[in-house]
PDB file of N, CA and C in Angstrom:
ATOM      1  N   UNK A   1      79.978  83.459 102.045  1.00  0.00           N
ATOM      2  CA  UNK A   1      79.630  82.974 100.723  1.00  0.00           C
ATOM      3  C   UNK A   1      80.683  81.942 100.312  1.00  0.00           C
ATOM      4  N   UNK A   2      80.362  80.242  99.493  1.00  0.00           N
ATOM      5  CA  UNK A   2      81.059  79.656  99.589  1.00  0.00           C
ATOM      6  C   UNK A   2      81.952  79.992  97.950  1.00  0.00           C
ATOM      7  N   UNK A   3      83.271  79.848  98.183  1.00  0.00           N
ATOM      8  CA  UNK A   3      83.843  80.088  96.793  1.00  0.00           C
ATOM      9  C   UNK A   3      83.126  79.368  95.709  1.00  0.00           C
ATOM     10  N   UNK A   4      83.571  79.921  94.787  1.00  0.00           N
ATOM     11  CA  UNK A   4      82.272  79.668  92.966  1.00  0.00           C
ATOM     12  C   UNK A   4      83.755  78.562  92.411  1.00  0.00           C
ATOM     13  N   UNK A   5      84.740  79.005  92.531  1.00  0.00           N
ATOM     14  CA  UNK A   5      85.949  78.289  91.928  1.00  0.00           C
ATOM     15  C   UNK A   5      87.017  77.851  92.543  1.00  0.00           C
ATOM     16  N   UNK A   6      87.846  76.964  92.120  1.00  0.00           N
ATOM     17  CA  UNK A   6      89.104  76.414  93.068  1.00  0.00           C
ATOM     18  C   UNK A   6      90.226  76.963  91.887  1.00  0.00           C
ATOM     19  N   UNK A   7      91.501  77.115  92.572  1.00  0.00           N
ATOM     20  CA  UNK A   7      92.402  77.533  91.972  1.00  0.00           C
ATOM     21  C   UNK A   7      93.403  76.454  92.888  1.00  0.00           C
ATOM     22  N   UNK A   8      94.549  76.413  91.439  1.00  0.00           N
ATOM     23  CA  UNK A   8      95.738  75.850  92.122  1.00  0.00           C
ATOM     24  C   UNK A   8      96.698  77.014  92.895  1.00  0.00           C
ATOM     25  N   UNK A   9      96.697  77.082  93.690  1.00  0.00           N
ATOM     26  CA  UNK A   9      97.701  78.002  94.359  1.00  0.00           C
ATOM     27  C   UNK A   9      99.080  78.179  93.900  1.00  0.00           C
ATOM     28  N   UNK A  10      98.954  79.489  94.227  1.00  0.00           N
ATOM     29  CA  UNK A  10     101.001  79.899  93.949  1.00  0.00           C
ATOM     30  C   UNK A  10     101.534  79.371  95.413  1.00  0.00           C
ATOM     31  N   UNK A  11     102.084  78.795  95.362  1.00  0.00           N
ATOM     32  CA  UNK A  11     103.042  78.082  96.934  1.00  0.00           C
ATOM     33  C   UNK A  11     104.318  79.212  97.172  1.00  0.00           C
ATOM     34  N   UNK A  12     104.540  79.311  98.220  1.00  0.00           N
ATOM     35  CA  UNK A  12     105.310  80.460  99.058  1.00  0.00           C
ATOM     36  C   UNK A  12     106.928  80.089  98.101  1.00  0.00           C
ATOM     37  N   UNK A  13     106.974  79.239  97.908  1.00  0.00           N
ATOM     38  CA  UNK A  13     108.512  79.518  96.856  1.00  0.00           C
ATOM     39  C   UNK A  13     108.411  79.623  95.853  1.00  0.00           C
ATOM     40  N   UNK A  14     107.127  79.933  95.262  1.00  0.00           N
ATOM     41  CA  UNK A  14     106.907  80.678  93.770  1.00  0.00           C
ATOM     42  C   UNK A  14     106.712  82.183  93.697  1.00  0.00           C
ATOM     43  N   UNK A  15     106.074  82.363  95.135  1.00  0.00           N
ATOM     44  CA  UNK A  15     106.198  83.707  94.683  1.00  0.00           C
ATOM     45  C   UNK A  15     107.482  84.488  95.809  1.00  0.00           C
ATOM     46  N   UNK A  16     107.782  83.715  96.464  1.00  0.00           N
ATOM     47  CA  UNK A  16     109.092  84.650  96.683  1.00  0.00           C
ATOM     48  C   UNK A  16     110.434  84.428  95.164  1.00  0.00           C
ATOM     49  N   UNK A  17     109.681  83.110  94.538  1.00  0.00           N
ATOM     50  CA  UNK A  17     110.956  84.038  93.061  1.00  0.00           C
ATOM     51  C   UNK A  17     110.242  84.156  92.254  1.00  0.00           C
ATOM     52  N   UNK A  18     109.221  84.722  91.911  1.00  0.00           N
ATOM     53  CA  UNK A  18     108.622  85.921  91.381  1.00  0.00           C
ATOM     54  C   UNK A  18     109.459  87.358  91.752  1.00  0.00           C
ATOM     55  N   UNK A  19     109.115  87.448  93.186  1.00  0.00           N
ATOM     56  CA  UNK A  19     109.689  88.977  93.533  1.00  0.00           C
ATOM     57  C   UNK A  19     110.838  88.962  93.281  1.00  0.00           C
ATOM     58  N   UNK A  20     111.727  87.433  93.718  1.00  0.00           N
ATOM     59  CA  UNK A  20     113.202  87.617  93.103  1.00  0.00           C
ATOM     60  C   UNK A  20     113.390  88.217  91.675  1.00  0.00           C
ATOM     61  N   UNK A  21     112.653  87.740  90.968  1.00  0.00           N
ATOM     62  CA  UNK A  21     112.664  88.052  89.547  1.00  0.00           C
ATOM     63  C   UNK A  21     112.456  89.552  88.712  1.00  0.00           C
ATOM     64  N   UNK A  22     111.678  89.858  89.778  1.00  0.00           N
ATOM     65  CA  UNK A  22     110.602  90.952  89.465  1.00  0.00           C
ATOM     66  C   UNK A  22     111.706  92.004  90.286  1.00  0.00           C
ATOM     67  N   UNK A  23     112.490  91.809  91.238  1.00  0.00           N
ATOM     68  CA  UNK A  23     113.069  92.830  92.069  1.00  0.00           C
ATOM     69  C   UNK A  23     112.052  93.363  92.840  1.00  0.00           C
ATOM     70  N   UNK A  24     111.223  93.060  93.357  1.00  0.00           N
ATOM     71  CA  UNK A  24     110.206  93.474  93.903  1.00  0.00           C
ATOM     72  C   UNK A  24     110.042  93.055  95.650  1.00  0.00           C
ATOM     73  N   UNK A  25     109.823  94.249  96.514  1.00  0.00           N
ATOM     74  CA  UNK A  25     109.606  93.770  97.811  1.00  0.00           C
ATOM     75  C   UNK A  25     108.527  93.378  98.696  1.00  0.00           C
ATOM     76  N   UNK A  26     108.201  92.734  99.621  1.00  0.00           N
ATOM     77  CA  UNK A  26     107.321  92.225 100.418  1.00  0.00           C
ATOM     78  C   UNK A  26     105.963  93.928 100.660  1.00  0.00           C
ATOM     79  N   UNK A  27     106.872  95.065 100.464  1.00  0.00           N
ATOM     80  CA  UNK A  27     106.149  96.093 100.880  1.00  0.00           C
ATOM     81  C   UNK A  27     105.810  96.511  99.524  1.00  0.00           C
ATOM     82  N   UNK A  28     106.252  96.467  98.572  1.00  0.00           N
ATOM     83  CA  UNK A  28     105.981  97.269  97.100  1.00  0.00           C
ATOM     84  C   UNK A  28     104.688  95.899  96.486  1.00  0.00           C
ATOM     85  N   UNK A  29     104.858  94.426  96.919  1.00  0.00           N
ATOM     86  CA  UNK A  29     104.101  93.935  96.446  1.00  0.00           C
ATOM     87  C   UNK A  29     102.665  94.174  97.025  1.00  0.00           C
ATOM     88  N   UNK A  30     102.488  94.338  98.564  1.00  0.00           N
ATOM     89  CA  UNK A  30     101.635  94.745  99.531  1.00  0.00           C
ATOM     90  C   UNK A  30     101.141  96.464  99.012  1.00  0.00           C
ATOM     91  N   UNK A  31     101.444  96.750  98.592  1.00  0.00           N
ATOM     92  CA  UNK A  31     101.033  98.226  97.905  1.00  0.00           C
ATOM     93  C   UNK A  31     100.066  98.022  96.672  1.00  0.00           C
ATOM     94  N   UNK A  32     100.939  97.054  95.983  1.00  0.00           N
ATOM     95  CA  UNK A  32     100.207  96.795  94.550  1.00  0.00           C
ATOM     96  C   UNK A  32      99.012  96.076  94.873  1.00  0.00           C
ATOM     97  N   UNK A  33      98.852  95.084  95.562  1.00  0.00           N
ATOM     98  CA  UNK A  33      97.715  94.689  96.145  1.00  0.00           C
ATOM     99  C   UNK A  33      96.536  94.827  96.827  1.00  0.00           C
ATOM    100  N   UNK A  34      97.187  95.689  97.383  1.00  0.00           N
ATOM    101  CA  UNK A  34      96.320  96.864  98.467  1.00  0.00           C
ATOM    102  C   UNK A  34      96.101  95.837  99.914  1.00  0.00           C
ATOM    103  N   UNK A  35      97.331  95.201 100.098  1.00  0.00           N
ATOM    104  CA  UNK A  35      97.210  94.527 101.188  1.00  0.00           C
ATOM    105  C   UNK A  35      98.638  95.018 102.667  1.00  0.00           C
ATOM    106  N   UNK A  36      98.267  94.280 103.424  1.00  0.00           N
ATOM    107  CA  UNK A  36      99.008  94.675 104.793  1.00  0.00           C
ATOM    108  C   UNK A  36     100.566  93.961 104.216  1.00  0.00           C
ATOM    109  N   UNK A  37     101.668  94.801 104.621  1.00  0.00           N
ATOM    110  CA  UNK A  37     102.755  93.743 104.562  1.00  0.00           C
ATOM    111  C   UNK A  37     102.902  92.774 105.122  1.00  0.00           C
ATOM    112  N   UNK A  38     102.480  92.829 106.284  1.00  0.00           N
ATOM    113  CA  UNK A  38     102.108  91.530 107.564  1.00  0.00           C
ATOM    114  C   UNK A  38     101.367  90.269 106.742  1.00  0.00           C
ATOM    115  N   UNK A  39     100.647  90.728 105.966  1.00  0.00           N
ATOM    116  CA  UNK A  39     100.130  89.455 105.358  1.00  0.00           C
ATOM    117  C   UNK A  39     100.771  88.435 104.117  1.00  0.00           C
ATOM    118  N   UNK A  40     101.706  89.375 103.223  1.00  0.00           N
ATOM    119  CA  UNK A  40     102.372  89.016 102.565  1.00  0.00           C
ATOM    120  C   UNK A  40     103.746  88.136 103.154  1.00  0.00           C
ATOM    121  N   UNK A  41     104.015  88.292 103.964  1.00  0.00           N
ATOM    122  CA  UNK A  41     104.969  88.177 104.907  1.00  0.00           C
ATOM    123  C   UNK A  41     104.458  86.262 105.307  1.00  0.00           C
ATOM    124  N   UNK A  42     103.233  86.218 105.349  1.00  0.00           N
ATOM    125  CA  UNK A  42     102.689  85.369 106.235  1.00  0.00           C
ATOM    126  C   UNK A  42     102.393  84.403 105.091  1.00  0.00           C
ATOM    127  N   UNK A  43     102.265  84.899 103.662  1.00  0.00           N
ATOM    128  CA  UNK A  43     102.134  84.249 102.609  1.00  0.00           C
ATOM    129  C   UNK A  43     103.247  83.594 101.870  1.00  0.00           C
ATOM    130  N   UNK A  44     104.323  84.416 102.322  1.00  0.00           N
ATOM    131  CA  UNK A  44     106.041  83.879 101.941  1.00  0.00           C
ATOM    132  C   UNK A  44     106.140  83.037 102.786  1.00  0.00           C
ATOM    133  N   UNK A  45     105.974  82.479 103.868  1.00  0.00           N
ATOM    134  CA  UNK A  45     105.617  82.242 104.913  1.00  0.00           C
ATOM    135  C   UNK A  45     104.981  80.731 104.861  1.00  0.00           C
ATOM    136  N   UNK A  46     104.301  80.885 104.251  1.00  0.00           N
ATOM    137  CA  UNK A  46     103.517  79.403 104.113  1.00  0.00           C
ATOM    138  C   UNK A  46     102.293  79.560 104.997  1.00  0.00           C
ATOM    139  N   UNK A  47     101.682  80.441 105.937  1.00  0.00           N
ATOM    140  CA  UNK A  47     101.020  80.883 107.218  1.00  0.00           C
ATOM    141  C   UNK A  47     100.000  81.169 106.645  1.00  0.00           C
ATOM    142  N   UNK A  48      99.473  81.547 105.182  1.00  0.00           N
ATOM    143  CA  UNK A  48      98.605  82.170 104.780  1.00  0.00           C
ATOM    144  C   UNK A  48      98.200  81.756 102.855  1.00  0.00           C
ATOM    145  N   UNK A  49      97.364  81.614 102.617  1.00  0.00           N
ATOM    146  CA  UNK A  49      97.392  81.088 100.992  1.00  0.00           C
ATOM    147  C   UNK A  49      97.100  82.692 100.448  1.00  0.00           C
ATOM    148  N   UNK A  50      97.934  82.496  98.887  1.00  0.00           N
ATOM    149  CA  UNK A  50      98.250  83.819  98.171  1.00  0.00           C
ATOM    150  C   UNK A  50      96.641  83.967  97.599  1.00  0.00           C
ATOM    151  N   UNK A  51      96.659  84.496  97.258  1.00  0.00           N
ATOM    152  CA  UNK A  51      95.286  85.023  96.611  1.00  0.00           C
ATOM    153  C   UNK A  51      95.582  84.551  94.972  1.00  0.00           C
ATOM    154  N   UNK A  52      94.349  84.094  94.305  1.00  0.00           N
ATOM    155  CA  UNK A  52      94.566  83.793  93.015  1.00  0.00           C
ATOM    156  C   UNK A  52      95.099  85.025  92.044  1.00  0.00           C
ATOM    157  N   UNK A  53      94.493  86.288  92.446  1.00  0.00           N
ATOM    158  CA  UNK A  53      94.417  87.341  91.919  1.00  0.00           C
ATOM    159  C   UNK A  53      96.399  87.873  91.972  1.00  0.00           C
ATOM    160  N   UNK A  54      96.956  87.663  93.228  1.00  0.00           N
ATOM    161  CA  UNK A  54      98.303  87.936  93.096  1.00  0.00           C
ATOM    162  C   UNK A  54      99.059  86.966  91.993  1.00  0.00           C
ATOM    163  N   UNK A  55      98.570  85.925  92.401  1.00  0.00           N
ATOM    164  CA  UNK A  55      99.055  84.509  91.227  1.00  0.00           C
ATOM    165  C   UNK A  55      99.556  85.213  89.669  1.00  0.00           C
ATOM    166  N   UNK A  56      98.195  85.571  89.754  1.00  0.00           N
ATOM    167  CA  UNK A  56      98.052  86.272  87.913  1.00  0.00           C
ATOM    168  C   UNK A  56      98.782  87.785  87.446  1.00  0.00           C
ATOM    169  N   UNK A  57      98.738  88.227  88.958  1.00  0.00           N
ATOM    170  CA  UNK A  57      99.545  89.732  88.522  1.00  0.00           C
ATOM    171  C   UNK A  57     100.943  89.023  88.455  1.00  0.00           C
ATOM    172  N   UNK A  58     101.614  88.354  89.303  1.00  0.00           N
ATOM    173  CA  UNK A  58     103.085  87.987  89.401  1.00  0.00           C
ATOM    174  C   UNK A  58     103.067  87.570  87.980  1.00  0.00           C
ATOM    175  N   UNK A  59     102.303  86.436  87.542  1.00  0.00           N
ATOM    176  CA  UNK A  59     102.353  86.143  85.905  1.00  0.00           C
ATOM    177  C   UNK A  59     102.567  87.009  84.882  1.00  0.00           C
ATOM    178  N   UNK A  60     101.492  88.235  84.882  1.00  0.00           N
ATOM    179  CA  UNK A  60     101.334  89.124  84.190  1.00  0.00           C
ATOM    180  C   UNK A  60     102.512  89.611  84.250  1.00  0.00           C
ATOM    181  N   UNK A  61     103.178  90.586  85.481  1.00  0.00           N
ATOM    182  CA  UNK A  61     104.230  91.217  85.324  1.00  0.00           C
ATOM    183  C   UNK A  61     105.601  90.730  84.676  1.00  0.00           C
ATOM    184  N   UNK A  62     105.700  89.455  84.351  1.00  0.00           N
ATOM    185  CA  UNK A  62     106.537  88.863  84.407  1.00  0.00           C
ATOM    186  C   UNK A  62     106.650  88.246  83.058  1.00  0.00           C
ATOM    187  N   UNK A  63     105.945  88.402  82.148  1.00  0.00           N
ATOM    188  CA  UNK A  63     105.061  87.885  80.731  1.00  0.00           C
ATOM    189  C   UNK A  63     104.830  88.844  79.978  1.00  0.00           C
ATOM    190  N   UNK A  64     104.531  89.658  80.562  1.00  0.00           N
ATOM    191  CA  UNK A  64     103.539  90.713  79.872  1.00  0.00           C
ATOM    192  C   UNK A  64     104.271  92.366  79.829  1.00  0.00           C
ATOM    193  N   UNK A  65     105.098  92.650  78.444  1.00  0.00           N
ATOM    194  CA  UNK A  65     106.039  93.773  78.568  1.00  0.00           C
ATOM    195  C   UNK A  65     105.411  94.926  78.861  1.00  0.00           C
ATOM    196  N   UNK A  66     105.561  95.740  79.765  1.00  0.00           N
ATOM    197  CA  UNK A  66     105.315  96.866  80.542  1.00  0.00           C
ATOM    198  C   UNK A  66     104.178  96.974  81.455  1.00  0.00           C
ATOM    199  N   UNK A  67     104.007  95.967  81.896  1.00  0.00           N
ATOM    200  CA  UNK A  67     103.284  95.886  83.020  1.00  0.00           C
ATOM    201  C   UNK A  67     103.216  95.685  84.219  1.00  0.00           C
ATOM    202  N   UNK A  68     104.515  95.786  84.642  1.00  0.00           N
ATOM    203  CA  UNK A  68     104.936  96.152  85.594  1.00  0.00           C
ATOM    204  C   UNK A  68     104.894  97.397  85.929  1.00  0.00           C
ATOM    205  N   UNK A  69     105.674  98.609  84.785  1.00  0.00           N
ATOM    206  CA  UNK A  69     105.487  99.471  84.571  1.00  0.00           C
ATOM    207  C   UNK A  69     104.160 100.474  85.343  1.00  0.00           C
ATOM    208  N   UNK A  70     102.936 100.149  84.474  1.00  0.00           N
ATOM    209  CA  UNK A  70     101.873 100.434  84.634  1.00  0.00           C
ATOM    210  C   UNK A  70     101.573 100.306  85.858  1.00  0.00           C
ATOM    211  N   UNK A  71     101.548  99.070  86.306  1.00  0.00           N
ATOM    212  CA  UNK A  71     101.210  99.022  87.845  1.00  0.00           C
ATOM    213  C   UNK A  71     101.636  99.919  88.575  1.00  0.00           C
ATOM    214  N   UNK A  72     103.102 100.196  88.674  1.00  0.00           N
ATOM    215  CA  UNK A  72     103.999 100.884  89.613  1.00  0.00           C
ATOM    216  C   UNK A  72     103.198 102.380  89.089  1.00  0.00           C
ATOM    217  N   UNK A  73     102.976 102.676  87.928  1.00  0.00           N
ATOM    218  CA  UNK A  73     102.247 104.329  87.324  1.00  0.00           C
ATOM    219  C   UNK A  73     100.942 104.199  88.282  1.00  0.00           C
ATOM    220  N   UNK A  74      99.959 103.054  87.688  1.00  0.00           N
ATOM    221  CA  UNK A  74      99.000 103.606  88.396  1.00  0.00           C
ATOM    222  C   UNK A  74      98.427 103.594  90.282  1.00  0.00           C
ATOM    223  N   UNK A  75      99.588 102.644  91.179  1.00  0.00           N
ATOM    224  CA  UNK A  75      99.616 102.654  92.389  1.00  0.00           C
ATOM    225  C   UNK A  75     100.334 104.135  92.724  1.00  0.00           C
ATOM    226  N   UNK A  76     101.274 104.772  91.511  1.00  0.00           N
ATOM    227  CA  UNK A  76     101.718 105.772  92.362  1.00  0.00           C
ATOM    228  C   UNK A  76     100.978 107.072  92.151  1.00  0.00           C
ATOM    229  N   UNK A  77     100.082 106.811  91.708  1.00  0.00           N
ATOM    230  CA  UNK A  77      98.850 107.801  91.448  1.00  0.00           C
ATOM    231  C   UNK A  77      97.436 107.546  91.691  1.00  0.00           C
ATOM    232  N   UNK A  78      97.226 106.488  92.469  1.00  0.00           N
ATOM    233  CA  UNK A  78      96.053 106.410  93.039  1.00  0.00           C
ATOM    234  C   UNK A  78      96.016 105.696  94.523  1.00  0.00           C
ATOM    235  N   UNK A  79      97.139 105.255  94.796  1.00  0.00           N
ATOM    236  CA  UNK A  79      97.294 104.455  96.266  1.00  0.00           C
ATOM    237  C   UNK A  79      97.551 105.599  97.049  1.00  0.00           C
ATOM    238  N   UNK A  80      97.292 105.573  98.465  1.00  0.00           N
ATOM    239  CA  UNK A  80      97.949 106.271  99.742  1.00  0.00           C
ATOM    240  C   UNK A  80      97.295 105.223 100.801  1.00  0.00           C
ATOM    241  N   UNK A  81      98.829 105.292 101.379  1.00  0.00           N
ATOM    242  CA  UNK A  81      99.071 104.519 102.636  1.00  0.00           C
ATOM    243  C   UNK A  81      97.918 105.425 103.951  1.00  0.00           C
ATOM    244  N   UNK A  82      97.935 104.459 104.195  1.00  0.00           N
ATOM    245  CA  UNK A  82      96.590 104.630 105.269  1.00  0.00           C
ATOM    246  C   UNK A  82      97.201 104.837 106.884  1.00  0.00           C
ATOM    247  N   UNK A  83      96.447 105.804 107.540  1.00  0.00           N
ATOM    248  CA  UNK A  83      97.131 106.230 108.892  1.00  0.00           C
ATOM    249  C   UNK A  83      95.874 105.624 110.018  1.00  0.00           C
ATOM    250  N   UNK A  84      95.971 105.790 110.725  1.00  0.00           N
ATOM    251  CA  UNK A  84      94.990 105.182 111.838  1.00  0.00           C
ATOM    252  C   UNK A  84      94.014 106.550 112.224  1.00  0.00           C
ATOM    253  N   UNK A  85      94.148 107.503 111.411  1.00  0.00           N
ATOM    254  CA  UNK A  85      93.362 108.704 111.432  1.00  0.00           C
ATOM    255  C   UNK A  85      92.434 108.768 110.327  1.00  0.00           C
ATOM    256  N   UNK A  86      92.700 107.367 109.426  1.00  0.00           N
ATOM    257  CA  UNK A  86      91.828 107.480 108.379  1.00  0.00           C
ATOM    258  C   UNK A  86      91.625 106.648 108.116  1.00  0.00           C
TER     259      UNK A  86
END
């Protein structure tokens, strides 16, 4: 399906200082996302374009008082890391 919208991209040295900012790691951001660390990795990286949707959380968290917070509440109560048995 062809995309409905274009976005300006977050470029790989915006959001590695985001996380600078945020204190946040390549694996805690990959959690919040529900993505592979390998891919985030590849997105710091320049190897891979960020998703618009990370764009706006890095914004959000970073703008927006306690929402970071929240995130970290509700990934640690509804995420589990996935095994190759499941």
């Amino acid at each position: 399906m062809p995309r409905r919208w274009d976005y300006r991209r977050m470029t790989p040295d915006e959001l590695s200082t985001a996380l600078d900012r945020l204190d946040m790691t390549a694996d805690e951001l990959a959690k919040h996302v529900g993505s592979a660390r390998e891919r985030v990795i590849r997105c710091l990286k320049g190897q891979e374009d960020i998703p618009p949707s990370t764009f706006l959380l890095c914004r959000l968290w970073l703008d927006v008082p306690g929402a970071l917070e929240l995130t970290r509440d509700h990934t640690d109560h509804f995420a589990t890391r996935r095994t190759e048995e499941n």
